[in-house]
C-alpha atoms as a PDB file:
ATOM      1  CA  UNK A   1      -4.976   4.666 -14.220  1.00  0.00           C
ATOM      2  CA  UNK A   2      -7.745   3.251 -12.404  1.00  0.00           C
ATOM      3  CA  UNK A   3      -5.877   0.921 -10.534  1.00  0.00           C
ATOM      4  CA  UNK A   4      -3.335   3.735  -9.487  1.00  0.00           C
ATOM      5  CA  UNK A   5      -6.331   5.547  -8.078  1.00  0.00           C
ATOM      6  CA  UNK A   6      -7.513   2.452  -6.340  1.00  0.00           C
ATOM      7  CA  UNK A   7      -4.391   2.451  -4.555  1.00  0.00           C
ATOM      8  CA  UNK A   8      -3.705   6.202  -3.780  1.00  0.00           C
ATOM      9  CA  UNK A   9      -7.983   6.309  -2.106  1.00  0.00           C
ATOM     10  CA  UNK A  10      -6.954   3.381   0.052  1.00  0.00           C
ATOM     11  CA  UNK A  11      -4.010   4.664   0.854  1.00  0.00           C
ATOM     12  CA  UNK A  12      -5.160   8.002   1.703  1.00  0.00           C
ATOM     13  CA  UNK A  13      -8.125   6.287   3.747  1.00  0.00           C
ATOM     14  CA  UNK A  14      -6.811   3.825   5.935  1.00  0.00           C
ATOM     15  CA  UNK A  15      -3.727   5.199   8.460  1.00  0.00           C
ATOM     16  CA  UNK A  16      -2.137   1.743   9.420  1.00  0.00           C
ATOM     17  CA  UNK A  17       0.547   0.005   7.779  1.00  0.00           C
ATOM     18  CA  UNK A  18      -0.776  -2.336   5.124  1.00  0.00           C
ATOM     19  CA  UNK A  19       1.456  -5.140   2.889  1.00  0.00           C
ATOM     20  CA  UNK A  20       1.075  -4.857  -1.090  1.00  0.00           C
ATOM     21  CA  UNK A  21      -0.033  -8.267  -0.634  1.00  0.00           C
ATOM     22  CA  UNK A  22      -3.064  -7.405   1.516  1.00  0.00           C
ATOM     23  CA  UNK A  23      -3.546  -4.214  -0.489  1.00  0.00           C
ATOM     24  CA  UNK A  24      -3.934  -6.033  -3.662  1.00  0.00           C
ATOM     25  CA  UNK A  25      -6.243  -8.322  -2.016  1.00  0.00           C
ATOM     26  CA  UNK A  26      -8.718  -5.683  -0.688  1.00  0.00           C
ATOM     27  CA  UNK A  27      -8.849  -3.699  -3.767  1.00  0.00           C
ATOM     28  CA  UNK A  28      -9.097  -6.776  -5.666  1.00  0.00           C
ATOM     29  CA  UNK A  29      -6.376  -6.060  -8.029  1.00  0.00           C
ATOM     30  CA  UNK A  30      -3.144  -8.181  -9.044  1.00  0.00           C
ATOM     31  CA  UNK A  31      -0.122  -8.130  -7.070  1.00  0.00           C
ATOM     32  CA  UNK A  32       2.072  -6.897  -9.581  1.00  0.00           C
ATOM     33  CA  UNK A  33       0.386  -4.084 -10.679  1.00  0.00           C
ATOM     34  CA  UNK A  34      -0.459  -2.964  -6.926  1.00  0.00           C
ATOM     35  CA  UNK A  35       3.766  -3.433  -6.694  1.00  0.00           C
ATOM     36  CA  UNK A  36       4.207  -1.619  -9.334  1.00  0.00           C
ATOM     37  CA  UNK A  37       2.198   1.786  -8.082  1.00  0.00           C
ATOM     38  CA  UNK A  38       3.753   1.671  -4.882  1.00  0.00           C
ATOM     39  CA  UNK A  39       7.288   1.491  -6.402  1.00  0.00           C
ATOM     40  CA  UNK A  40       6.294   4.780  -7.920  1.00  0.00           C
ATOM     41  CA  UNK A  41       4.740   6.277  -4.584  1.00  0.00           C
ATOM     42  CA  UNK A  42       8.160   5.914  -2.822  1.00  0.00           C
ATOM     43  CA  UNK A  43       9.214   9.488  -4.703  1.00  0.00           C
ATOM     44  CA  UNK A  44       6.088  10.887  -2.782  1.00  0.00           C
ATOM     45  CA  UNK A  45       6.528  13.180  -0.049  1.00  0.00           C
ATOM     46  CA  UNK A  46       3.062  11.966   1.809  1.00  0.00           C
ATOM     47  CA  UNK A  47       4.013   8.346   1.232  1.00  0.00           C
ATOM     48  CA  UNK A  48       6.094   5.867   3.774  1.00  0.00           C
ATOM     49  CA  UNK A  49       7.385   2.188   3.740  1.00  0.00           C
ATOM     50  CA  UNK A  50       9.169   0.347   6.523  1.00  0.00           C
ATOM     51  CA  UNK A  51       9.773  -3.385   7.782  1.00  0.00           C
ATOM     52  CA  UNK A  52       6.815  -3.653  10.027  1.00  0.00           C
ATOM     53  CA  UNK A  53       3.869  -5.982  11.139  1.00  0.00           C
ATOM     54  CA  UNK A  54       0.640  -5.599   8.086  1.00  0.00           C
ATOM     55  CA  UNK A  55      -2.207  -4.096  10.377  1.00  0.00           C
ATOM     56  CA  UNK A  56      -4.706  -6.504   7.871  1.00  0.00           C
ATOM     57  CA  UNK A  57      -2.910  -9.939   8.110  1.00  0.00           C
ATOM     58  CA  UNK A  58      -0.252  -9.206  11.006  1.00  0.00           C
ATOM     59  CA  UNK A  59       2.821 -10.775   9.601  1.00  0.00           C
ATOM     60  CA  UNK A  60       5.832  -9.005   9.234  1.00  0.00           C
ATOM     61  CA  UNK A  61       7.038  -7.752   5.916  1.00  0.00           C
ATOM     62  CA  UNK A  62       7.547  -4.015   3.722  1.00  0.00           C
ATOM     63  CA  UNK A  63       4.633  -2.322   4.471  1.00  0.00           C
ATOM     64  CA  UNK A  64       3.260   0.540   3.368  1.00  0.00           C
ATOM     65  CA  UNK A  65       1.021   3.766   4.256  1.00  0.00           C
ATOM     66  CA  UNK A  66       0.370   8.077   4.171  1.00  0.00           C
ATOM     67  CA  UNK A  67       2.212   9.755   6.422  1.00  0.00           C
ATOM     68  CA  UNK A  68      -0.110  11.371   8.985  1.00  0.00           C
END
């Protein structure tokens, strides 16, 4: 549960697109399990994922953020 919390706070905090990959690495948690709570955000009304440059490591891949 922690790590689901990790995820929603960062999510909730920072506006720009952001990769699971680069989301795992800033909260310091594996990639699978960061995978793994986003899967489960896409139900979310305040949640959004699209093909898109990662505002952290600027390549291009699913990325992920809270709808404004």
């Amino acid at each position: 549960m922690q790590n689901h919390q990790a995820v929603l706070t960062f999510l909730k905090e920072h506006a720009a697109y952001t990769c699971a990959a680069c989301l795992a690495a800033r909260l310091e948690l594996p990639l699978c399990q960061t995978v793994m709570v986003t899967l489960g955000l896409q139900q979310v009304d305040w949640f959004e994922t699209t093909e898109d440059l990662c505002s952290l490591c600027h390549g291009r891949a699913r990325v992920m953020r809270a709808k404004k």
